[in-house]
Protein backbone atom coordinates (compact mmCIF):
# COMPACT_ATOMS: atom_id res chain seq x y z
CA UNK A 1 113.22 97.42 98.02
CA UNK A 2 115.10 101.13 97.33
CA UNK A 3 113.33 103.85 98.13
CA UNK A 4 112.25 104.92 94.21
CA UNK A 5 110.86 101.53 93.46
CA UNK A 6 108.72 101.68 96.88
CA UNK A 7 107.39 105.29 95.32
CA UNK A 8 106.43 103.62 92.00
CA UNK A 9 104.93 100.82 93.22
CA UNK A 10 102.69 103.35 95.57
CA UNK A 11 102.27 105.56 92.40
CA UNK A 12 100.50 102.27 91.31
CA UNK A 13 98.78 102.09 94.34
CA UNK A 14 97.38 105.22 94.60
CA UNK A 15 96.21 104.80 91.11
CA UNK A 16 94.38 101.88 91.46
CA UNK A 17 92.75 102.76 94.75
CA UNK A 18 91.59 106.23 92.81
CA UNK A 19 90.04 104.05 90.36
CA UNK A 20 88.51 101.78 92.11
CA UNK A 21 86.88 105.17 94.12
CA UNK A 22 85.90 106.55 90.59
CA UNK A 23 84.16 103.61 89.30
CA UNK A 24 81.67 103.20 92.46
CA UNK A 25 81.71 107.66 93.06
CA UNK A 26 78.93 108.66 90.49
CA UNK A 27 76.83 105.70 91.01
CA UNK A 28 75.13 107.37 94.19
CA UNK A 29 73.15 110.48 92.09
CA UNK A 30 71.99 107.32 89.99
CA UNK A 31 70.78 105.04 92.53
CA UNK A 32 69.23 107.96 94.41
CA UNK A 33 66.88 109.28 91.87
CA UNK A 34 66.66 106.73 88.85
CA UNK A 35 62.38 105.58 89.54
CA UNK A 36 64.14 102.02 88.74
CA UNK A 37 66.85 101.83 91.39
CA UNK A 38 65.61 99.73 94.57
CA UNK A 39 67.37 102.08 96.77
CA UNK A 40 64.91 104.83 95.07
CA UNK A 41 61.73 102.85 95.26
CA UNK A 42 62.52 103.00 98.84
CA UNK A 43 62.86 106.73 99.11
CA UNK A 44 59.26 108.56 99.04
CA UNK A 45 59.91 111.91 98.49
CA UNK A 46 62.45 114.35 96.71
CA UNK A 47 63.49 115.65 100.15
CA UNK A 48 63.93 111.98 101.26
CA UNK A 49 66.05 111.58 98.12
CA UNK A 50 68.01 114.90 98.37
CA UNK A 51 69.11 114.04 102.44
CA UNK A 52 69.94 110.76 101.12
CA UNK A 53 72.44 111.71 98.59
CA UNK A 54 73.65 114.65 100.83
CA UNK A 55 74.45 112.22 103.69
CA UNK A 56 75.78 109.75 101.04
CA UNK A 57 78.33 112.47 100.10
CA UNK A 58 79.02 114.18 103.40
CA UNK A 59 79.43 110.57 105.28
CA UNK A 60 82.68 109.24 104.43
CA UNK A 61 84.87 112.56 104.84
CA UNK A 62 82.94 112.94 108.32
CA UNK A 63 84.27 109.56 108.98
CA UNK A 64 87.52 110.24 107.85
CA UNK A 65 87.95 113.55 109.63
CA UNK A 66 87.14 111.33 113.17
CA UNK A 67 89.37 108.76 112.45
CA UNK A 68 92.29 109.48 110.59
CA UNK A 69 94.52 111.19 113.08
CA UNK A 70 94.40 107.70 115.39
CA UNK A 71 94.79 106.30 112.06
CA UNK A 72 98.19 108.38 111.28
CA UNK A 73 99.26 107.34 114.78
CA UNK A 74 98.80 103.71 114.29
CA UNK A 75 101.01 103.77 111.30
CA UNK A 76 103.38 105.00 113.23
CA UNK A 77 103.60 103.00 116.36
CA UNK A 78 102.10 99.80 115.11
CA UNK A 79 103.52 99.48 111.42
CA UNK A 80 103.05 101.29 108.35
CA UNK A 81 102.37 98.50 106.24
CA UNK A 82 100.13 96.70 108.84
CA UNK A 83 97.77 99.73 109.11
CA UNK A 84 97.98 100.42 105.14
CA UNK A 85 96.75 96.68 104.56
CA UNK A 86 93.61 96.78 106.99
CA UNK A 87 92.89 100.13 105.65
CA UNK A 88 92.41 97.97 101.91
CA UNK A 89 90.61 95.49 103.76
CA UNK A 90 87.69 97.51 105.01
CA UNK A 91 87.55 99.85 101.46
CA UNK A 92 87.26 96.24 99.74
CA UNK A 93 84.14 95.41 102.39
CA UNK A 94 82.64 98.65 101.65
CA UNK A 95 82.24 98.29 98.02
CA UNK A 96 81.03 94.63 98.95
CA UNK A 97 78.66 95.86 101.35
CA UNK A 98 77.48 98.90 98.80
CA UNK A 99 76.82 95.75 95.93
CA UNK A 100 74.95 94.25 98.61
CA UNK A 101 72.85 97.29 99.78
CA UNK A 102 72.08 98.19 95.80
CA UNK A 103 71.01 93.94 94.93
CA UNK A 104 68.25 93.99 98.11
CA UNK A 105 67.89 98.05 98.16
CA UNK A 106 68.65 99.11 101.47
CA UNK A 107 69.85 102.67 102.52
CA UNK A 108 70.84 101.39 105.86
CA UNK A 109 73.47 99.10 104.60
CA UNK A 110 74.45 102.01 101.90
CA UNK A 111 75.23 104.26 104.85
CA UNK A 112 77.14 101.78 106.64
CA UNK A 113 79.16 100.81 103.45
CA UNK A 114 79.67 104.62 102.93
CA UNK A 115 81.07 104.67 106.80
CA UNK A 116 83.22 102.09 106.23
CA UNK A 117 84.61 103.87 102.86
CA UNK A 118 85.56 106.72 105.53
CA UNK A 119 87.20 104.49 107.32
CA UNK A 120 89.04 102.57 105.17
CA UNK A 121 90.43 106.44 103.37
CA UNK A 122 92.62 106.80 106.37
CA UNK A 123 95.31 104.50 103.74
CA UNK A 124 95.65 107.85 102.27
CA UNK A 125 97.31 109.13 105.21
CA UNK A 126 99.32 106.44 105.08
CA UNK A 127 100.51 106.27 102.03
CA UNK A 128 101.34 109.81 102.58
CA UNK A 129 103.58 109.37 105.21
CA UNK A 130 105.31 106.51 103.53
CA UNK A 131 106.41 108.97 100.47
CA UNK A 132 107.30 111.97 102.84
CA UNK A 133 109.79 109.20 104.76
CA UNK A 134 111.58 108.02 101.86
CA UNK A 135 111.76 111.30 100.01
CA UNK A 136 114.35 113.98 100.35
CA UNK A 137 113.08 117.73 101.67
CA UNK A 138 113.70 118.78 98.31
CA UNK A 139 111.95 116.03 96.55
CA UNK A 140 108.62 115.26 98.40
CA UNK A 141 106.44 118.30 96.48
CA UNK A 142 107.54 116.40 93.58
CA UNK A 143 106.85 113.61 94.53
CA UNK A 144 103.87 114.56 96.01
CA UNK A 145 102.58 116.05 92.78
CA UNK A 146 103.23 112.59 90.85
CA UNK A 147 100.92 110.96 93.82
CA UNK A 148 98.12 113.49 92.67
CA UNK A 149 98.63 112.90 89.40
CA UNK A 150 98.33 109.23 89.23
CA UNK A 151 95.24 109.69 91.60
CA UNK A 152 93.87 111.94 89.11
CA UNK A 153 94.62 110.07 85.74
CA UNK A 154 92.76 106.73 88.08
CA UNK A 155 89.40 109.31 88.94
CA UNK A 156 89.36 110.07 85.11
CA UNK A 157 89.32 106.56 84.34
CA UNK A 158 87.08 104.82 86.56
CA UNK A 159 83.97 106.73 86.07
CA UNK A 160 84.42 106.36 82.26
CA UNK A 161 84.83 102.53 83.48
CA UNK A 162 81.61 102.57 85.52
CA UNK A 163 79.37 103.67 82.83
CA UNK A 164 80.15 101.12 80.61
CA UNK A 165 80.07 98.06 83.15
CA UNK A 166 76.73 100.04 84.95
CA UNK A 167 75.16 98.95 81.40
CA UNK A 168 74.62 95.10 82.63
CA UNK A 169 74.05 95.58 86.59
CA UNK A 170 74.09 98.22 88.73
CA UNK A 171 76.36 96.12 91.39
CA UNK A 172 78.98 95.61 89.05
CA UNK A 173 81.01 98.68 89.18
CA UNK A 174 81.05 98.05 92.91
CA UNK A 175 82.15 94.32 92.58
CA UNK A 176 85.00 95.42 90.24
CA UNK A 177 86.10 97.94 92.71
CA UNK A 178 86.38 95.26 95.35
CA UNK A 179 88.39 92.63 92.85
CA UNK A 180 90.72 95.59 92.02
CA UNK A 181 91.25 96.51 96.18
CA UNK A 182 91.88 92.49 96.58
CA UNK A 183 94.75 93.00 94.00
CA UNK A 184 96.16 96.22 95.59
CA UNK A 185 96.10 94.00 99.19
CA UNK A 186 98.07 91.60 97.40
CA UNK A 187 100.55 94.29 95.62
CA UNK A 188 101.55 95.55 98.94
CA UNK A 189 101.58 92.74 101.03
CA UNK A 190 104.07 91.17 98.52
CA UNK A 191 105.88 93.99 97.22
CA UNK A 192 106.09 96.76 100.09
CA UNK A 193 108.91 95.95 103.01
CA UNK A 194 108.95 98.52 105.55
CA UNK A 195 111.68 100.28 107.48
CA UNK A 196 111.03 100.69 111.01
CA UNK A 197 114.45 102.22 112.09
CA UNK A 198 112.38 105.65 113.03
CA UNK A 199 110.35 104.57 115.71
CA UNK A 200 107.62 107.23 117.02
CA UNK A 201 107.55 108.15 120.39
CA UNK A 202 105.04 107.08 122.82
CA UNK A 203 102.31 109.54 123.43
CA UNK A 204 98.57 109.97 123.67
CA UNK A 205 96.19 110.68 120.37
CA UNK A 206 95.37 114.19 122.35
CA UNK A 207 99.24 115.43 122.63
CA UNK A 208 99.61 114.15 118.80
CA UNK A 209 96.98 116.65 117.54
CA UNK A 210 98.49 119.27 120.22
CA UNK A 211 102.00 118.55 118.27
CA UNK A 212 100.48 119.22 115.19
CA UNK A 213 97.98 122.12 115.36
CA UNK A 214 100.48 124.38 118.15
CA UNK A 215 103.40 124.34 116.01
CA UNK A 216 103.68 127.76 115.37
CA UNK A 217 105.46 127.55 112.44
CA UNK A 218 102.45 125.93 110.32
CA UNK A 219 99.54 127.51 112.47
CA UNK A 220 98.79 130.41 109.99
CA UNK A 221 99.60 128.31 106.72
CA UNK A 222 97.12 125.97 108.03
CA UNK A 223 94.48 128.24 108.47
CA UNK A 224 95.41 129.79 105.30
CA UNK A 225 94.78 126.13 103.15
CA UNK A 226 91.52 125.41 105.10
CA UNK A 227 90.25 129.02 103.59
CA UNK A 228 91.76 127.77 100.66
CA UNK A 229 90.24 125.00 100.29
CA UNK A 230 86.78 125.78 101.36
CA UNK A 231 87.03 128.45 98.35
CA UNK A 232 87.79 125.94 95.98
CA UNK A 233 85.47 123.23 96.68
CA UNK A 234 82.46 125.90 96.63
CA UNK A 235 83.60 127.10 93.44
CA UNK A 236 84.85 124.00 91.20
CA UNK A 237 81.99 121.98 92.06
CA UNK A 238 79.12 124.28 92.13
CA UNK A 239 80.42 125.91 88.67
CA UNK A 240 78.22 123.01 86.58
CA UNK A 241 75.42 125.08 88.14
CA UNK A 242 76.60 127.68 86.10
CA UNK A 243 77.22 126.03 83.08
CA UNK A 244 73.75 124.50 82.91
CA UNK A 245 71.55 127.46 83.96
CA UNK A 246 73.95 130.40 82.40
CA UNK A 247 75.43 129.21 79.45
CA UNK A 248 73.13 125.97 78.63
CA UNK A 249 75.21 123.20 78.58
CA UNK A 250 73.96 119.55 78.65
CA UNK A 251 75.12 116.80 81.31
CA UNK A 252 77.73 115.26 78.29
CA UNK A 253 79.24 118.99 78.03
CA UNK A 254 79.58 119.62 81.75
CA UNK A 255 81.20 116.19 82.12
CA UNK A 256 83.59 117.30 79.05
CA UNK A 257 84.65 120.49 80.75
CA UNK A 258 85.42 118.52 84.28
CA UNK A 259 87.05 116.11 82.65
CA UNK A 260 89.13 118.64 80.70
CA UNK A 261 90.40 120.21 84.19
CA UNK A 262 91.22 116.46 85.06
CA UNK A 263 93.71 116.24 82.19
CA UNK A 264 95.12 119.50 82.53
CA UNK A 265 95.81 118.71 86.76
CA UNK A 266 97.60 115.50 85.06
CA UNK A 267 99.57 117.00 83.20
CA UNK A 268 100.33 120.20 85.67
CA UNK A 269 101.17 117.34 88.28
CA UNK A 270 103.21 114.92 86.53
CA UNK A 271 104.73 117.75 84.23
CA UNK A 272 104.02 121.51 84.12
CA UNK A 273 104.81 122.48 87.90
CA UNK A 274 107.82 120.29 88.21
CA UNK A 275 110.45 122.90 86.86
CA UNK A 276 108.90 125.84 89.53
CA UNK A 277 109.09 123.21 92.25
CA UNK A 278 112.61 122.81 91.75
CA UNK A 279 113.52 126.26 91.78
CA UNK A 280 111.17 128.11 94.28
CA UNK A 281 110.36 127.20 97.97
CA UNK A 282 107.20 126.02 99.19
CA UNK A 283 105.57 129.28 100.86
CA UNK A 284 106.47 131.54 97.96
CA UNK A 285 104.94 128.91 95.24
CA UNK A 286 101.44 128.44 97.79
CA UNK A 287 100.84 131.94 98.30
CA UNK A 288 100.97 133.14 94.61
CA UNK A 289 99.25 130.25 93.03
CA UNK A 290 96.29 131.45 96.05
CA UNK A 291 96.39 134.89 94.61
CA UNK A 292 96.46 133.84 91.09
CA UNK A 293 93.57 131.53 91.24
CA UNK A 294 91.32 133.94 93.17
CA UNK A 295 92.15 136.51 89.88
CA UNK A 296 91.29 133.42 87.57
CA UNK A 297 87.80 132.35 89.61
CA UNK A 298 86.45 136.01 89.84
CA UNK A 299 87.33 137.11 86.13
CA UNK A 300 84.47 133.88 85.84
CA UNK A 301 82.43 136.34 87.09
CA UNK A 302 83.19 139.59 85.45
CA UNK A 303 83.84 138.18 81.74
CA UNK A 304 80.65 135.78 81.00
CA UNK A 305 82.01 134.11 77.80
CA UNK A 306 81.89 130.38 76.60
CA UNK A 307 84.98 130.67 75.17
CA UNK A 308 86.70 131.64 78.00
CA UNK A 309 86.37 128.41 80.24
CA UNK A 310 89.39 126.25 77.22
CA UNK A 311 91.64 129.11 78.95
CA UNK A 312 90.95 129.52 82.17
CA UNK A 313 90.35 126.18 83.49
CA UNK A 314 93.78 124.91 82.54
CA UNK A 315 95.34 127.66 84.30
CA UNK A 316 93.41 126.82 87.54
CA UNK A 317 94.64 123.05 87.13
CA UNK A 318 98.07 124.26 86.91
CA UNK A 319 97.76 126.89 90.27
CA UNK A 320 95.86 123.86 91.98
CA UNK A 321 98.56 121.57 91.06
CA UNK A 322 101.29 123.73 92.28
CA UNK A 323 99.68 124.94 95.46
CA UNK A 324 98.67 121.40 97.03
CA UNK A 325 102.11 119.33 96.75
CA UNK A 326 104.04 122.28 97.63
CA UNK A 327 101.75 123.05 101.08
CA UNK A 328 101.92 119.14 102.16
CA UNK A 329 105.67 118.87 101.38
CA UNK A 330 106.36 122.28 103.45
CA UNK A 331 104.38 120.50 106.33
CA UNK A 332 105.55 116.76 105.90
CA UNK A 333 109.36 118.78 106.35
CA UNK A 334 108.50 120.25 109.65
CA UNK A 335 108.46 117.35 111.75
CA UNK A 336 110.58 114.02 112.22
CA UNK A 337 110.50 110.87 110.45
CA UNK A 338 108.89 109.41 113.00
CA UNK A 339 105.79 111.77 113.10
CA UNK A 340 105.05 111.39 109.19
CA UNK A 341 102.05 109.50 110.21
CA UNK A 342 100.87 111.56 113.10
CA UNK A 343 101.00 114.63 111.03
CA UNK A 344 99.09 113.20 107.46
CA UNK A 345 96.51 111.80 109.94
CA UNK A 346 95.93 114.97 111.39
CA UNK A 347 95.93 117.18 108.46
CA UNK A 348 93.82 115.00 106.72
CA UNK A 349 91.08 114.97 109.13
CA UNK A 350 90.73 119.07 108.94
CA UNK A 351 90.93 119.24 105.33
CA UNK A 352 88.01 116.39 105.70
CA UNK A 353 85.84 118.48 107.83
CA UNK A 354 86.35 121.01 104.87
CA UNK A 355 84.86 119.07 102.64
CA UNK A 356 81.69 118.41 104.82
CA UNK A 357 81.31 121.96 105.26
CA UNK A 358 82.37 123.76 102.21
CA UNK A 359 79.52 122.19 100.00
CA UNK A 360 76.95 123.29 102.84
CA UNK A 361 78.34 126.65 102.24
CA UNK A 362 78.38 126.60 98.70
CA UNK A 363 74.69 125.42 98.50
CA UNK A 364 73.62 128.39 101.04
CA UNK A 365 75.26 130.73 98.76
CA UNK A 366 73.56 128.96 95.65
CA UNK A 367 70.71 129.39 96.38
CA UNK A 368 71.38 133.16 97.74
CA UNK A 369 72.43 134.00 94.16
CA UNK A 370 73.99 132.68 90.51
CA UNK A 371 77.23 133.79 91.39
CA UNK A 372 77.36 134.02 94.61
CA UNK A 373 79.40 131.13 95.00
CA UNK A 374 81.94 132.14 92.51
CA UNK A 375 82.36 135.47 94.30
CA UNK A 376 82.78 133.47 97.82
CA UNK A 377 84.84 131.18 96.44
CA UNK A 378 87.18 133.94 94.93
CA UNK A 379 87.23 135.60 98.25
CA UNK A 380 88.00 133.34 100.30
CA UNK A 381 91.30 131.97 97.65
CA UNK A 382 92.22 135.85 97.97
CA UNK A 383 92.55 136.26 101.89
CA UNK A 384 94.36 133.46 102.15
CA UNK A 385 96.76 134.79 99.99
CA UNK A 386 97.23 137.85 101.88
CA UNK A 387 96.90 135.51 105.31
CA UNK A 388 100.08 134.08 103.63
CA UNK A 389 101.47 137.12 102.03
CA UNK A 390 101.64 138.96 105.81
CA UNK A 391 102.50 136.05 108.36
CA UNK A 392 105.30 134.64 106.23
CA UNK A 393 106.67 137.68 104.85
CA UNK A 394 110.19 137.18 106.10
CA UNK A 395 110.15 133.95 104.15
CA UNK A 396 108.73 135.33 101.00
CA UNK A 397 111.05 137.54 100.77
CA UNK A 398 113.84 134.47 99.84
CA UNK A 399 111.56 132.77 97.36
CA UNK A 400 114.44 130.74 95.90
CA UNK A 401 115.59 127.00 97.01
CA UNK A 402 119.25 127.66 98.50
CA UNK A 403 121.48 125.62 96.08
């Protein structure tokens, strides 16, 4: 198997597994608070309900941020391939167990399914590390971006998916999800042959995260994306809050807005970006799309118009686009072969932990004020552009890719 037909067959992958994920995702608000749902009849109060659904969100990446750097290092001592197909195994039980938990209406199996979804994310990291080994320095953002762009086009999809097959059980979407897993297991078990020629060296889990968090060359970008991303998530998915209670919008319109940024970090990922990604280097590209998109989320803030969003939100998508291939590529190139799954695991447990903590932060600032959470959001993109701007600012100053 060459190395571009293993990327397209994990461009189908990825896709599938992100649809499988966006087909069960926005089934947990529903079976939360709907008076009809089982799992609700066993929930007696509002604050029951809204802990139920927080810890239904917050589970899995809390999961995933414990166990996907011994995840990343199993890939790379044990097998690749090995570790990618168990990961498939236990995301097809969790959907299983989550029909199962929604027929009798149990939260305790819900949370255990939702544990097990955690769990079973750590093929992410994997997956990651299979596209940084076969891709050239110069092509992994790239290819990178075309990963998050068929994850994308498969979170667009699913949910529109679930709605529809919602309409005859409530288990269903979950019971697809599993039959669609079953035939990813089977795609990669039949397709996918692995090259073991860089073999990782023998080491403890401990001195794998020391590898990765004291190289000094990625400590300040690091801390830089965490800020980053903390920003981001408190902005992009508190702004419905904003829509609804500022500018009126319905459910249906909110959903047409997000779904509008989906398309437009499609086609920035597959597309838009690709041209910039071949000319400029990574550090350069990350720290002006960070400084752009803090301009873009606080003009939200100054410039209250309707209007406005069909502009800005595309240009977001395309800065967002840019910034995330380009930062994994420019770490995925700073270690060995042989460390590709050491390194994914690891960064993909912080940016986890991020995404348990950012939406505590972004409710805290909710509730503190409107637009609070914009302004947060903003300022925290902003400082990690200047983070970037004064630690790296040898490198900036060579923005283009030597030819």
């Amino acid at each position: 198997m060459t190395n571009r037909s293993t990327f397209y067959t994990f461009l189908l992958f990825f896709f599938i597994s992100s649809l499988s994920l966006g087909i069960s995702y926005p089934t947990f608000a529903y079976v939360t608070y709907d008076p009809n749902s089982l799992i609700s009849i066993n929930l007696h109060s509002s604050i029951a309900k809204g802990l139920t659904l927080g810890f239904l969100l917050a589970l899995a990446p809390a999961v995933s941020f414990l166990t996907c750097p011994a995840i990343g290092r199993l890939a790379d001592e044990k097998g690749k391939k090995k570790i990618l197909l168990a990961c498939v195994v236990v995301l097809c039980v969790s959907q299983l167990l989550t029909a199962l938990s929604l027929y009798i209406g149990s939260p305790t199996i819900l949370f255990v399914a939702r544990a097990f979804n955690g769990l079973g994310s750590g093929g992410s990291v994997v997956i990651s590390s299979i596209i940084a080994n076969i891709s050239e320095p110069k092509e992994k953002a790239k290819n990178f971006a075309f990963l998050s762009a068929a994850s994308s086009l498969g979170l667009i999809i699913g949910p529109v998916s679930a709605g529809g097959l919602s309409q005859k059980t409530i288990t269903l979407p979950f019971l697809v999800a599993a039959l669609i897993l079953l035939f990813n297991l089977l795609l990669i078990a039949s397709l996918y042959k692995e090259d073991r020629s860089s073999k990782s060296e023998t080491q403890s889990l401990r001195q794998d995260i020391q590898l990765v968090l004291g190289c000094k060359k990625i400590q300040w970008l690091l801390v830089a994306m965490l800020l980053f991303m903390a920003g981001w998530i408190i902005y992009w998915q508190f702004m419905s809050v904003n829509w609804i209670t500022e500018y009126a919008f319905t459910l249906s319109q909110v959903g047409i807005f997000y779904t509008y940024g989906a398309i437009w970090a499609i086609l920035s990922s597959a597309i838009l970006i690709h041209p910039l990604l071949a000319k400029f280097q990574s550090l350069p590209l990350i720290t002006a799309s960070c400084f752009a998109l803090s301009l873009l989320t606080i003009v939200v803030v100054i410039w209250k118009s309707y209007p406005l969003f069909w502009v800005i939100i595309p240009l977001q998508q395309f800065c967002f686009a840019l910034l995330g291939p380009s930062a994994i590529a420019f770490f995925s190139n700073t270690f060995q072969k042989s460390q590709q799954g050491t390194v994914m695991g690891v960064l993909q447990s912080i940016f986890s932990l991020v995404l348990v903590i950012a939406p505590l932060l972004g409710g805290i600032s909710l509730a503190a004020g409107n637009d609070l959470h914009i302004t947060l959001g903003a300022g925290l993109t902003f400082f990690s552009s200047l983070l970037l701007a004064f630690r790296y600012r040898e490198a900036l100053r060579h923005p283009l890719i030597p030819k």
